[in-house]
Structures are given as structure tokens and as C-alpha cells.
PDB file of N, CA and C in Angstrom:
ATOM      1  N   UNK A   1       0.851  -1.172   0.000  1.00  0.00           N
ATOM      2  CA  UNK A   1       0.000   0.000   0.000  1.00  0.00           C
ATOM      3  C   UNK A   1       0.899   1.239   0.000  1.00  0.00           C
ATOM      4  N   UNK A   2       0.604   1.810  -0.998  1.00  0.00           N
ATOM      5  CA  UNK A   2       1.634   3.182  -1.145  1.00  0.00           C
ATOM      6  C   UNK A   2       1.482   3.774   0.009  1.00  0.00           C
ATOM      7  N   UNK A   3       0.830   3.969   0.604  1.00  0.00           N
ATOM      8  CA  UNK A   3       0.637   5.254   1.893  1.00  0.00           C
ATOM      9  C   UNK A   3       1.474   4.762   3.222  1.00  0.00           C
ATOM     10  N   UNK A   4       0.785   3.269   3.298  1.00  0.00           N
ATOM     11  CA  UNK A   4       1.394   2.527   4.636  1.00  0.00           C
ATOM     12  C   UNK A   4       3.120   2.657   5.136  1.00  0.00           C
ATOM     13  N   UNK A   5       3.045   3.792   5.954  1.00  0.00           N
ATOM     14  CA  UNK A   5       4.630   3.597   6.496  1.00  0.00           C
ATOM     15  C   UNK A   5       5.457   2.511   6.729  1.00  0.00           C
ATOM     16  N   UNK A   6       4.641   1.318   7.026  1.00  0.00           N
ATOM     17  CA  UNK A   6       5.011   0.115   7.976  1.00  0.00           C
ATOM     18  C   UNK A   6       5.645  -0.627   6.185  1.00  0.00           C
ATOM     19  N   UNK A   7       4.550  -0.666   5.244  1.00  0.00           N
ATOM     20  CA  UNK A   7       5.383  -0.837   3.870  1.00  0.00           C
ATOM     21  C   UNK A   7       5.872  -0.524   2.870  1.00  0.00           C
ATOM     22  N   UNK A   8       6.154   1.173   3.317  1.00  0.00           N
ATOM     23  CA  UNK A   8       7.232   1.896   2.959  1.00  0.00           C
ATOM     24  C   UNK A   8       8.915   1.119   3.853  1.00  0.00           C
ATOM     25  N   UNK A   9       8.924   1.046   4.991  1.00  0.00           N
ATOM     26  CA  UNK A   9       9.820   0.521   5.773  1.00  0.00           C
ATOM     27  C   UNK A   9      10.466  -0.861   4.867  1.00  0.00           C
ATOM     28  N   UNK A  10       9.304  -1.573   4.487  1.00  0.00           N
ATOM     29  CA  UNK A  10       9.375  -3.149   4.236  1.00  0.00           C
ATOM     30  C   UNK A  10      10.838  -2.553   2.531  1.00  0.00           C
ATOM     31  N   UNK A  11       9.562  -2.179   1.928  1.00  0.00           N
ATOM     32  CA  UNK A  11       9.926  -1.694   0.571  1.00  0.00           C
ATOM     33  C   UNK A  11      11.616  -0.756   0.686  1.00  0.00           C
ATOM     34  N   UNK A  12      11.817  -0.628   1.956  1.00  0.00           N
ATOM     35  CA  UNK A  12      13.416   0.233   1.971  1.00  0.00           C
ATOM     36  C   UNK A  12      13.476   1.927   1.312  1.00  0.00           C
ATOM     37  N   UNK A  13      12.124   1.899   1.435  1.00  0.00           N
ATOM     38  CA  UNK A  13      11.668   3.515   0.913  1.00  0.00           C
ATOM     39  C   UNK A  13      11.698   4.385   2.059  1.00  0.00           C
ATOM     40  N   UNK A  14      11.327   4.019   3.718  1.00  0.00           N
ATOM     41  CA  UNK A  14      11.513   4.703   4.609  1.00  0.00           C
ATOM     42  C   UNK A  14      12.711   4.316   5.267  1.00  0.00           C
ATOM     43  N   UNK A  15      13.704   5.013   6.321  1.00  0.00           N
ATOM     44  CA  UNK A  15      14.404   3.699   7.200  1.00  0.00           C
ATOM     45  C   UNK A  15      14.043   3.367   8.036  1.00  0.00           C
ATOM     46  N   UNK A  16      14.903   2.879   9.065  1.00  0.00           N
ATOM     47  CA  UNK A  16      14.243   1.827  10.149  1.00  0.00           C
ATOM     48  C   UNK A  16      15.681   0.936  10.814  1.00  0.00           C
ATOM     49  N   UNK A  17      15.677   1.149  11.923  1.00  0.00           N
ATOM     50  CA  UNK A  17      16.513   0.231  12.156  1.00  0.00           C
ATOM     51  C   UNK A  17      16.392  -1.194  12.613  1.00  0.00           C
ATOM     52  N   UNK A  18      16.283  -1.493  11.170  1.00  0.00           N
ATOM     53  CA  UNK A  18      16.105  -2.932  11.142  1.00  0.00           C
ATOM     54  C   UNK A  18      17.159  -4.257  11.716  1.00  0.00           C
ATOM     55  N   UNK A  19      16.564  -5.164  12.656  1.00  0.00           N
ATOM     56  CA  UNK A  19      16.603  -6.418  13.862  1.00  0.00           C
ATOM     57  C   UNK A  19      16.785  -7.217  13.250  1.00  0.00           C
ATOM     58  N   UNK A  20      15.980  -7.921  12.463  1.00  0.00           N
ATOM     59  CA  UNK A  20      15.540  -9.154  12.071  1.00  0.00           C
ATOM     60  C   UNK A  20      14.935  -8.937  10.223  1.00  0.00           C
ATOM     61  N   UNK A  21      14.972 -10.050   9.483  1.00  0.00           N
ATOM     62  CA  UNK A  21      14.171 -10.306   8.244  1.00  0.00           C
ATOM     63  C   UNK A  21      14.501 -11.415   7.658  1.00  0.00           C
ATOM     64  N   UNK A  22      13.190 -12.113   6.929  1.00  0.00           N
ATOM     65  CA  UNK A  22      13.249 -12.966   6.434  1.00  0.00           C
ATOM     66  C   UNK A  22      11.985 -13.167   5.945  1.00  0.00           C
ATOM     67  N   UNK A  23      11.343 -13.753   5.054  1.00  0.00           N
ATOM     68  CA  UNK A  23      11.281 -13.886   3.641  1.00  0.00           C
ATOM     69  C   UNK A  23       9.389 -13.252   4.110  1.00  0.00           C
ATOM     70  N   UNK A  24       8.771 -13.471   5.123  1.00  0.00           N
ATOM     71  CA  UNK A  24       7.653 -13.298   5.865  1.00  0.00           C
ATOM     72  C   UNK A  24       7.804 -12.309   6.456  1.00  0.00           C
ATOM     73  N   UNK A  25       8.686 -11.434   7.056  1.00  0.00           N
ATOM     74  CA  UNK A  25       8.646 -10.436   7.877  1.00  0.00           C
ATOM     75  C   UNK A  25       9.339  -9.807   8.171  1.00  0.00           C
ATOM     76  N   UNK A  26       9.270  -8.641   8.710  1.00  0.00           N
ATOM     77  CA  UNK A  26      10.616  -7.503   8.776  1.00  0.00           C
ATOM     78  C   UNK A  26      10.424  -7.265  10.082  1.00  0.00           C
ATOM     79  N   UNK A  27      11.668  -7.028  10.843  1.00  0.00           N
ATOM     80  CA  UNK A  27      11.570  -6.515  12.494  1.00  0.00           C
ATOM     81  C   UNK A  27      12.803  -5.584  12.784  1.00  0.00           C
ATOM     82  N   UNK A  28      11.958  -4.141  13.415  1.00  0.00           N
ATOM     83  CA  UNK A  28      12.466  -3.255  13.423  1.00  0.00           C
ATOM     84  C   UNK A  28      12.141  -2.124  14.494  1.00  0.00           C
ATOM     85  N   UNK A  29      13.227  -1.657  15.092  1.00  0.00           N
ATOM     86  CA  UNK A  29      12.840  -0.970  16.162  1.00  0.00           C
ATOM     87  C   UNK A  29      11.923   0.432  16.123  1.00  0.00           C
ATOM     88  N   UNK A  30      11.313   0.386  17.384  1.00  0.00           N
ATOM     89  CA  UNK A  30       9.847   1.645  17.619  1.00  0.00           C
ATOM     90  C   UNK A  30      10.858   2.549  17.404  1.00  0.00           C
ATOM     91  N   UNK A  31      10.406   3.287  16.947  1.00  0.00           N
ATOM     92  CA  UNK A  31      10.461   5.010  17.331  1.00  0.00           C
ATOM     93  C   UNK A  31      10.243   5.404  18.369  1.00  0.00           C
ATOM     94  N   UNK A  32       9.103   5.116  19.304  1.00  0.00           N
ATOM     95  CA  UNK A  32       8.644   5.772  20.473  1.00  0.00           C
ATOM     96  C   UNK A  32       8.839   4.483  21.360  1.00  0.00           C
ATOM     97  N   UNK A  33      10.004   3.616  21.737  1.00  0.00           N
ATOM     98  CA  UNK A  33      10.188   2.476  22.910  1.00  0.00           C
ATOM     99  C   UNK A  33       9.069   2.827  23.444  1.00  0.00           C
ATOM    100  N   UNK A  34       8.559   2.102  24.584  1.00  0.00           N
ATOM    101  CA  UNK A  34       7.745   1.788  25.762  1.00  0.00           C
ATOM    102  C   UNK A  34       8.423   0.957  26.874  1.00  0.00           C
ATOM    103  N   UNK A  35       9.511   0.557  26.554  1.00  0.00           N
ATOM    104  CA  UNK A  35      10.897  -0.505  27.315  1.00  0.00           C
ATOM    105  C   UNK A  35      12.132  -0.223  26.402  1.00  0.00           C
ATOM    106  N   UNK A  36      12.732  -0.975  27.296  1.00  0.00           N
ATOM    107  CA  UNK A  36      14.344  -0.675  27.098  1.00  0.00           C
ATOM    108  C   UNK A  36      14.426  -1.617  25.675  1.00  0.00           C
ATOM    109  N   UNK A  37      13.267  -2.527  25.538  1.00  0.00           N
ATOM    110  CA  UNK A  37      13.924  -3.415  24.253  1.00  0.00           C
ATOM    111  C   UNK A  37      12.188  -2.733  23.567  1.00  0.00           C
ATOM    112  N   UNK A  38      11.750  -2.354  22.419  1.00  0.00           N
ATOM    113  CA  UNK A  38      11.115  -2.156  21.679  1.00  0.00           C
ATOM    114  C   UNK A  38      10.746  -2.217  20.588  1.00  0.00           C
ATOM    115  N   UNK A  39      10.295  -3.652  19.854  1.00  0.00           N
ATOM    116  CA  UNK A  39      10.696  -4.295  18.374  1.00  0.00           C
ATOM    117  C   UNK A  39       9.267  -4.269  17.414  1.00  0.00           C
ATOM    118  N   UNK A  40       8.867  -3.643  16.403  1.00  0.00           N
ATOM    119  CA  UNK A  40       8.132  -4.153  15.497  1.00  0.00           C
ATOM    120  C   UNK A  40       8.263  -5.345  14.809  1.00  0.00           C
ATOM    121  N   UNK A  41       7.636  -5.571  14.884  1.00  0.00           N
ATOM    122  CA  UNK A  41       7.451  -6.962  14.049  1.00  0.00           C
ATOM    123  C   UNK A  41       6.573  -7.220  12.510  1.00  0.00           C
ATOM    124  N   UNK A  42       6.894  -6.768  11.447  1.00  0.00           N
ATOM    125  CA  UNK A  42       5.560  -6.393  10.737  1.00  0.00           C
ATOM    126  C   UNK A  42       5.122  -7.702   9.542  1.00  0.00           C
ATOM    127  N   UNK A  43       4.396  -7.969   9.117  1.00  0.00           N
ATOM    128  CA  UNK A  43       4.153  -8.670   7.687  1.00  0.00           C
ATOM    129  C   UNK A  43       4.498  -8.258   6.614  1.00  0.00           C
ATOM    130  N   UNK A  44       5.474  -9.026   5.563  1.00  0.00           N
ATOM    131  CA  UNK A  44       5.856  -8.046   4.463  1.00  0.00           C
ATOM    132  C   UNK A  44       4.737  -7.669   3.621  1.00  0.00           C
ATOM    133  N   UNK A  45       3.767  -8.486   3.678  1.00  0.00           N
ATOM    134  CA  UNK A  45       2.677  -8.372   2.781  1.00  0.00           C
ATOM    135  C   UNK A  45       1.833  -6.985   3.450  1.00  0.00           C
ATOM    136  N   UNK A  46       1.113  -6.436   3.023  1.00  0.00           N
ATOM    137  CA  UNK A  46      -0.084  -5.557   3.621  1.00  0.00           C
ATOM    138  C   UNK A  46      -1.216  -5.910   4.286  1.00  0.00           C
ATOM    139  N   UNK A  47      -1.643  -6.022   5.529  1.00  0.00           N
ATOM    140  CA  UNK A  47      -2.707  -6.417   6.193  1.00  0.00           C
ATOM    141  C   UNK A  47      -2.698  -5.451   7.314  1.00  0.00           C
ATOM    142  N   UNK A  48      -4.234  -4.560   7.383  1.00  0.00           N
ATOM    143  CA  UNK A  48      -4.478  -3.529   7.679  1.00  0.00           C
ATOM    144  C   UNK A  48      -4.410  -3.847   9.493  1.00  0.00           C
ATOM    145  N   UNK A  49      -4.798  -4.923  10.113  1.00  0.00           N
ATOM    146  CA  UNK A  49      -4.613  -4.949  11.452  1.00  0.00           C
ATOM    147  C   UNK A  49      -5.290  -6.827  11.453  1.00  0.00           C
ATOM    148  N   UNK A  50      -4.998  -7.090  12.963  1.00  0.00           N
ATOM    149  CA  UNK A  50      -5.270  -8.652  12.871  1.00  0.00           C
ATOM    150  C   UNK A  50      -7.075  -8.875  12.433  1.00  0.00           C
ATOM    151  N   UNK A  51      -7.489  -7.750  12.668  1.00  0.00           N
ATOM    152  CA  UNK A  51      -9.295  -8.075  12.210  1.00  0.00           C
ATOM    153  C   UNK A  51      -9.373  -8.342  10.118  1.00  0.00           C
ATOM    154  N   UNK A  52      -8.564  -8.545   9.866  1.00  0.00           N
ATOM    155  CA  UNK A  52      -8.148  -8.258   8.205  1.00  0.00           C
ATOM    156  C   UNK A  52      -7.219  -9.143   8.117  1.00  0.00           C
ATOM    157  N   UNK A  53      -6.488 -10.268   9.176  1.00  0.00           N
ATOM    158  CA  UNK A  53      -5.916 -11.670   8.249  1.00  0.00           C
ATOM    159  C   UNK A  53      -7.039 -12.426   7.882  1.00  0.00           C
ATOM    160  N   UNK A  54      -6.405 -12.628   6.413  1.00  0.00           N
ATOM    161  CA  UNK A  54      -7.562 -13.921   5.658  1.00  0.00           C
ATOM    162  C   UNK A  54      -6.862 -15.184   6.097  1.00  0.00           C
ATOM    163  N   UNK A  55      -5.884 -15.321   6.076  1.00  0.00           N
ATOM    164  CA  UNK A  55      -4.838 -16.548   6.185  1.00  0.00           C
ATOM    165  C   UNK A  55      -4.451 -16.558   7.185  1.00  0.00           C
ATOM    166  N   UNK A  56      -5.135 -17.610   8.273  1.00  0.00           N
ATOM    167  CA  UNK A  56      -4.735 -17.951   9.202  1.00  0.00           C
ATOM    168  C   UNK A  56      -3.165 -18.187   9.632  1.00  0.00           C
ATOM    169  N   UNK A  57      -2.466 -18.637   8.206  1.00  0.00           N
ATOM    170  CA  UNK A  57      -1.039 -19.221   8.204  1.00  0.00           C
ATOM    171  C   UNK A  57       0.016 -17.700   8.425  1.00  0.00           C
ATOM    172  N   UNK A  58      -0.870 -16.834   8.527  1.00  0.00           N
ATOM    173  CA  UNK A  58       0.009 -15.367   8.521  1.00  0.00           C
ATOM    174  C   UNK A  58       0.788 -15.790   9.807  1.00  0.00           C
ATOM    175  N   UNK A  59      -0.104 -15.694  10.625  1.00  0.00           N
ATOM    176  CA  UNK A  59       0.385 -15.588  12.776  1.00  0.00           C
ATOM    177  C   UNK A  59       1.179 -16.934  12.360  1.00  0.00           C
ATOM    178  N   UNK A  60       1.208 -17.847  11.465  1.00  0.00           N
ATOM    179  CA  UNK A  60       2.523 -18.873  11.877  1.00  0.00           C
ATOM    180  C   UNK A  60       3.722 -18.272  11.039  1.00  0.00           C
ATOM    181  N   UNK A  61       3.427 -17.758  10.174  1.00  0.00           N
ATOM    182  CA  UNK A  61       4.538 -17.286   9.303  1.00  0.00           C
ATOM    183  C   UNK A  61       5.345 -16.461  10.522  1.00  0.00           C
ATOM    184  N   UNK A  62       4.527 -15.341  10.746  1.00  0.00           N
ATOM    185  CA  UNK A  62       5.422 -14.004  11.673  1.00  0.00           C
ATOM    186  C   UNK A  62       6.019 -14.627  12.875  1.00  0.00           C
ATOM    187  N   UNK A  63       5.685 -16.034  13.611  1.00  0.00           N
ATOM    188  CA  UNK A  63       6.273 -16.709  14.840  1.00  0.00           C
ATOM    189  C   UNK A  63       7.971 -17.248  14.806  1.00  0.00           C
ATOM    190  N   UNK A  64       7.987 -17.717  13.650  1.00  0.00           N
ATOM    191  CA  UNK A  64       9.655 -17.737  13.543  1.00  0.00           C
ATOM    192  C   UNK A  64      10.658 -16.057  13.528  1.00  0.00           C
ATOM    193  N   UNK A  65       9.721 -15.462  12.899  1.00  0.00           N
ATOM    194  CA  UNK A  65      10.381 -14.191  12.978  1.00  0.00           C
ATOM    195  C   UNK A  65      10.528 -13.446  14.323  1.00  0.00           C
ATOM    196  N   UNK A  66       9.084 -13.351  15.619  1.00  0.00           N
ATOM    197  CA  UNK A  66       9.513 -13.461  16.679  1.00  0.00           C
ATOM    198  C   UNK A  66      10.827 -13.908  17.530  1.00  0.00           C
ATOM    199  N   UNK A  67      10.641 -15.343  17.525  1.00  0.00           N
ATOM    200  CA  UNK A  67      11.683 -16.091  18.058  1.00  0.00           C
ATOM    201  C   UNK A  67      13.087 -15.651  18.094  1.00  0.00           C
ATOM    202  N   UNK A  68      13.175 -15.652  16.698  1.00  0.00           N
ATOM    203  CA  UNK A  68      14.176 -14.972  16.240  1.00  0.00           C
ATOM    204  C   UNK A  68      14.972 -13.976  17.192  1.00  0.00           C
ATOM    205  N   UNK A  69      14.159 -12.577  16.534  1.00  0.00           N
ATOM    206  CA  UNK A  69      14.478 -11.588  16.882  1.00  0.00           C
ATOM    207  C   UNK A  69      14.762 -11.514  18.574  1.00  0.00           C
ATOM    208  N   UNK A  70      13.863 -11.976  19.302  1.00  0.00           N
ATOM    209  CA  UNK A  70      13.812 -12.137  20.767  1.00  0.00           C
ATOM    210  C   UNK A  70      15.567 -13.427  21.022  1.00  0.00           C
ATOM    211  N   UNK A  71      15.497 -13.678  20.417  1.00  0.00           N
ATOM    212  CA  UNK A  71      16.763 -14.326  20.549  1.00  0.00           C
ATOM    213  C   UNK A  71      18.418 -13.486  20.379  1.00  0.00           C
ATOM    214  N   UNK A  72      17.605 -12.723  18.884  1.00  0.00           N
ATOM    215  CA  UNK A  72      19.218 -11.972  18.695  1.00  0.00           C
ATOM    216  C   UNK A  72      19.513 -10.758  19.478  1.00  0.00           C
ATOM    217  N   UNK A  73      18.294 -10.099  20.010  1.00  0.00           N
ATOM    218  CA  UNK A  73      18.235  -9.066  21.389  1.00  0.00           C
ATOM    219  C   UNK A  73      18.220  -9.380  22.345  1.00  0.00           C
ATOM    220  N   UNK A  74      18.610 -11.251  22.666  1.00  0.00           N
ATOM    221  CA  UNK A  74      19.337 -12.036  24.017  1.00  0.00           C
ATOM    222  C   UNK A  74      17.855 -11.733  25.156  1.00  0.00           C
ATOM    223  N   UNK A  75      16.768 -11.902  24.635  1.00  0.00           N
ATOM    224  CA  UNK A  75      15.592 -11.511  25.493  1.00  0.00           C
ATOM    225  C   UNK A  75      14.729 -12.717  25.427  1.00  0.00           C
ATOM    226  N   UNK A  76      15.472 -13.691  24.554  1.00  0.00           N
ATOM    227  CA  UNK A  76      14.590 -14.754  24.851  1.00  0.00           C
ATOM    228  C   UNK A  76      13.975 -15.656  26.239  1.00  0.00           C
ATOM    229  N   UNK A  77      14.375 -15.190  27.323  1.00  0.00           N
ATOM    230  CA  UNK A  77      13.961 -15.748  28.889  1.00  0.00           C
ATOM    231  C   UNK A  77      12.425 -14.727  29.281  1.00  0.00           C
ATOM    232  N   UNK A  78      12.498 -13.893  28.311  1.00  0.00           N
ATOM    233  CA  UNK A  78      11.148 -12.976  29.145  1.00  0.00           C
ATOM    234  C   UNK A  78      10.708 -11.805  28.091  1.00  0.00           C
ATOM    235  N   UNK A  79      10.158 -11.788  27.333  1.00  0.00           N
ATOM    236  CA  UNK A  79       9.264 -10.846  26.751  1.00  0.00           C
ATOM    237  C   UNK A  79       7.663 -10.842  26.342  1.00  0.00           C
ATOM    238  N   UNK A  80       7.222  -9.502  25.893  1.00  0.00           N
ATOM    239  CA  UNK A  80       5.768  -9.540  26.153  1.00  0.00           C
ATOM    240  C   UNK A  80       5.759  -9.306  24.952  1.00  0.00           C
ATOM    241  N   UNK A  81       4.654  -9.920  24.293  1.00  0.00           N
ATOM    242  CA  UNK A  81       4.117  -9.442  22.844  1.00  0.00           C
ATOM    243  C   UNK A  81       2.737  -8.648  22.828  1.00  0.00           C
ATOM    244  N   UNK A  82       2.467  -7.802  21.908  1.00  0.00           N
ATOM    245  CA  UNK A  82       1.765  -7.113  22.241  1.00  0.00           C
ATOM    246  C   UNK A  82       0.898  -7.008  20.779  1.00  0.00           C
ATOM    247  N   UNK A  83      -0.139  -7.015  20.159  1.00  0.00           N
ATOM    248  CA  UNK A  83      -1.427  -6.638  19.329  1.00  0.00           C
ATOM    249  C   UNK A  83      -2.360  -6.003  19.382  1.00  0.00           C
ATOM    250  N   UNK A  84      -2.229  -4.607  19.016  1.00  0.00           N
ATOM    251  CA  UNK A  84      -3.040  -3.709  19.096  1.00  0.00           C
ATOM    252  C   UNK A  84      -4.095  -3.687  17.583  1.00  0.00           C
ATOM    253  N   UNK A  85      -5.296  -3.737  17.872  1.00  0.00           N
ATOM    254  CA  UNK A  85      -6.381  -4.011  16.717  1.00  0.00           C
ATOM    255  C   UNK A  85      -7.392  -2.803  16.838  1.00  0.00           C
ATOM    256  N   UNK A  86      -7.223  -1.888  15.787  1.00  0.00           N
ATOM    257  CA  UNK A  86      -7.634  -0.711  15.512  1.00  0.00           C
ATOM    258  C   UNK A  86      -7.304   0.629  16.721  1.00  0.00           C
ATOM    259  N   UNK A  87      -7.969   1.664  16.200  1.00  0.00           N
ATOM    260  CA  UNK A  87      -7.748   3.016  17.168  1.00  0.00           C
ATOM    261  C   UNK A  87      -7.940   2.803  18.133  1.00  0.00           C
ATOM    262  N   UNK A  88      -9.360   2.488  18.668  1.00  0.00           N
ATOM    263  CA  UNK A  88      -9.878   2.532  19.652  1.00  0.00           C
ATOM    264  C   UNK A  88      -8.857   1.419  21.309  1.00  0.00           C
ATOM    265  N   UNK A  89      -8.202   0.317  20.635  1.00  0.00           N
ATOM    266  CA  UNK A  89      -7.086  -0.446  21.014  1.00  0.00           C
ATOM    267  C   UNK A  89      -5.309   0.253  21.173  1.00  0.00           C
ATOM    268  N   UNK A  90      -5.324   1.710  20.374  1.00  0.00           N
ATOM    269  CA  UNK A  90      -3.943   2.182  20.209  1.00  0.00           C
ATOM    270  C   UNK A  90      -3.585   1.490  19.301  1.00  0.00           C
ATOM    271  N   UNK A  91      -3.674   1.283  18.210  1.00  0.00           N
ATOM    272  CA  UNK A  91      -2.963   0.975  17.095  1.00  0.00           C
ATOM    273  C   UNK A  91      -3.131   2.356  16.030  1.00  0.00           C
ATOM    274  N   UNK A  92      -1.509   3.000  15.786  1.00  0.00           N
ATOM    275  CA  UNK A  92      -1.879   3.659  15.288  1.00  0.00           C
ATOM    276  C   UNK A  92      -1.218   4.004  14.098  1.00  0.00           C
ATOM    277  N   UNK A  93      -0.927   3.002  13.194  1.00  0.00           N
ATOM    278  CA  UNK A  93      -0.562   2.956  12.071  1.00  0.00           C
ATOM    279  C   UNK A  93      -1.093   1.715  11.507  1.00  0.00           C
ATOM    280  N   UNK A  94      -1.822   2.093  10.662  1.00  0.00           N
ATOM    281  CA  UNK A  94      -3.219   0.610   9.682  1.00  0.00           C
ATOM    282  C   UNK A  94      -2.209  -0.183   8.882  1.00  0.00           C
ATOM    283  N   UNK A  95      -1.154  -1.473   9.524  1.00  0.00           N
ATOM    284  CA  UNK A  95      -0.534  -2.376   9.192  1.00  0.00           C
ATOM    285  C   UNK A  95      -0.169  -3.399  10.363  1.00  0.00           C
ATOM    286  N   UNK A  96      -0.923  -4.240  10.196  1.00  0.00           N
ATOM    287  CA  UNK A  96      -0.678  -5.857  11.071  1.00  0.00           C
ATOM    288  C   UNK A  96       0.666  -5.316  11.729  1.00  0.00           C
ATOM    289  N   UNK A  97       0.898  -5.224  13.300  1.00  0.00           N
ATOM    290  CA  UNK A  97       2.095  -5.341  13.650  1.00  0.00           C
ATOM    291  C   UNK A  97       2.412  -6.372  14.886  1.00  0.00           C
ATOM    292  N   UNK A  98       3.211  -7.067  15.165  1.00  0.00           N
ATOM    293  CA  UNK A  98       3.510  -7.296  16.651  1.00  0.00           C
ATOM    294  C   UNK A  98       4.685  -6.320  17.780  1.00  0.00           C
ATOM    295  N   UNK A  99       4.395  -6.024  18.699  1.00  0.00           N
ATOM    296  CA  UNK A  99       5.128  -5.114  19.901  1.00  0.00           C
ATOM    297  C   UNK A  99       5.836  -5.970  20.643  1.00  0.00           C
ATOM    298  N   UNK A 100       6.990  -6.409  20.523  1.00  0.00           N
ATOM    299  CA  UNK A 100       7.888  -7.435  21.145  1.00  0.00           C
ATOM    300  C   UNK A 100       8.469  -6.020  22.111  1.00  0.00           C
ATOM    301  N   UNK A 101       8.005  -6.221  23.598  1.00  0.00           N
ATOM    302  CA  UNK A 101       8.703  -5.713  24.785  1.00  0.00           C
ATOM    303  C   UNK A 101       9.399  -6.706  25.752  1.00  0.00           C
ATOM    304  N   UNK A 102      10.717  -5.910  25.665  1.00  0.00           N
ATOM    305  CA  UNK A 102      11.636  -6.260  27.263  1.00  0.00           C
ATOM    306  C   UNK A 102      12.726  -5.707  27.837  1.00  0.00           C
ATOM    307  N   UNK A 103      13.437  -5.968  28.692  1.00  0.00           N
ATOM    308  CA  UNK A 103      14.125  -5.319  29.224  1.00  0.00           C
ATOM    309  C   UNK A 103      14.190  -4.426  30.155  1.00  0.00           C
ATOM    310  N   UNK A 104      13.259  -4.733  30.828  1.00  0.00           N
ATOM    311  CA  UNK A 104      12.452  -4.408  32.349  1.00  0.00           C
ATOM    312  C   UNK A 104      11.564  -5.648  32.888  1.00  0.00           C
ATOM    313  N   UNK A 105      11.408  -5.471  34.059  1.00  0.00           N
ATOM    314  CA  UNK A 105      10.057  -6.037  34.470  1.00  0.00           C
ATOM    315  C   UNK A 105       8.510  -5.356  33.911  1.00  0.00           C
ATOM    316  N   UNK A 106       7.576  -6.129  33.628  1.00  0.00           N
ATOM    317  CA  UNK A 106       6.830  -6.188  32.748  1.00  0.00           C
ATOM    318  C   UNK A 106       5.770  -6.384  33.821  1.00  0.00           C
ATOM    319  N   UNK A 107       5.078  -5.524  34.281  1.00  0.00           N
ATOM    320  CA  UNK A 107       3.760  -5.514  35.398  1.00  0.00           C
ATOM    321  C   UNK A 107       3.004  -6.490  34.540  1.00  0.00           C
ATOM    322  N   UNK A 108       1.549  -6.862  34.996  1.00  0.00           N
ATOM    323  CA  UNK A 108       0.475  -7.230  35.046  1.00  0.00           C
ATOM    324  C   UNK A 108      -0.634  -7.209  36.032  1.00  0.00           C
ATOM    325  N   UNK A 109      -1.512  -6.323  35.370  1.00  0.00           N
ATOM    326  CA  UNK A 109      -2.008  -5.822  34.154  1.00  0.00           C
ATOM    327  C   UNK A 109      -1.977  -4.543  34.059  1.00  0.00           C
ATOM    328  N   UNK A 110      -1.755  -4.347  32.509  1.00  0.00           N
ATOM    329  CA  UNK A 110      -0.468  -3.271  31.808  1.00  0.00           C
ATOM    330  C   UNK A 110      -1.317  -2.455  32.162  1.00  0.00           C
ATOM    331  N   UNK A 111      -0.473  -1.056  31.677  1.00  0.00           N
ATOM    332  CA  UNK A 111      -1.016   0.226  31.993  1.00  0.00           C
ATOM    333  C   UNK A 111      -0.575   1.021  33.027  1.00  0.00           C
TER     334      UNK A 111
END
């Protein structure tokens, strides 16, 4: 989607300091952290938020890319993933993302 920042990023049209990629997904750090570790996680394809996967096989595709990344930022013992689904949730850029947080203690329940 021409407009979508998240695949402007993918496309290497915006930057990003990009974590992780592979052939399903790009992972790349927030702009605005919320923790000391703060990772996007996005779909290379375009999908406007999780209410808009057709393909169930998406959420398995993007799980190796997780792993991953939570591995090469040595955070694999403790992080929170996070899915925000539309405005009203704080999602505020219209592209499927995951919020890989860590590097703190991680309350429950957030906020």
C-alpha cells in the first residue's frame, strides 16, 4: 500500500533500524520504545490490522520471525508481545504489527 509507512519501511523507501528479516517479515525498532527493548514486528505483505488476516497461516509465518528476533536481542527468557487491533485499542498505524517488549520487568495488568 503506497501510503502505509510500515510498507514503505518493508519496501526500503523509509528507514528503520532494522533487527531481524526474512522472507515473511521484517523486524524493526519503535520510534517511540515503551521498554528498554522495543521491536516491530511487521508482515511483508499488507494487512491492515489482525481483524483483516484472511490466512490464518500469517500468525505462523510471523512466529519464527519473533523467536528470532527475541533471541538476537538475548531476550529470549522474558518478553511480552503485544497486538493492538484498531484506534480505539492504540494501534496507530493501519498495518498488522507485533510489539515485542523487554528489558524491564513487565507488570500485570499493563497500563
Amino acid at each position: 500500500m503506497e501510503s502505509c509507512p510500515f510498507c514503505a519501511i518493508v519496501q526500503k523507501r523509509l528507514p528503520a533500524e532494522t533487527v531481524y528479516e526474512d522472507e515473511n517479515a521484517l523486524a524493526f525498532r519503535d520510534i517511540r520504545p515503551q521498554a528498554p527493548v522495543h521491536v516491530l514486528i511487521v508482515p511483508k505483505e499488507h494487512v491492515g490490522s489482525a481483524d483483516e488476516v484472511q490466512d490464518p497461516a500469517l500468525w505462523s509465518r510471523l512466529m519464527p520471525a519473533v523467536k528470532a528476533t527475541a533471541a538476537k536481542l538475548g531476550v529470549s527468557g522474558g518478553y511480552r508481545l503485544v497486538v493492538n487491533c484498531g484506534e480505539s485499542a492504540g494501534q496507530t498505524v493501519p498495518h498488522l504489527h507485533i510489539h515485542l517488549l523487554a528489558g524491564r520487568g513487565l507488570q500485570w495488568p499493563p497500563g
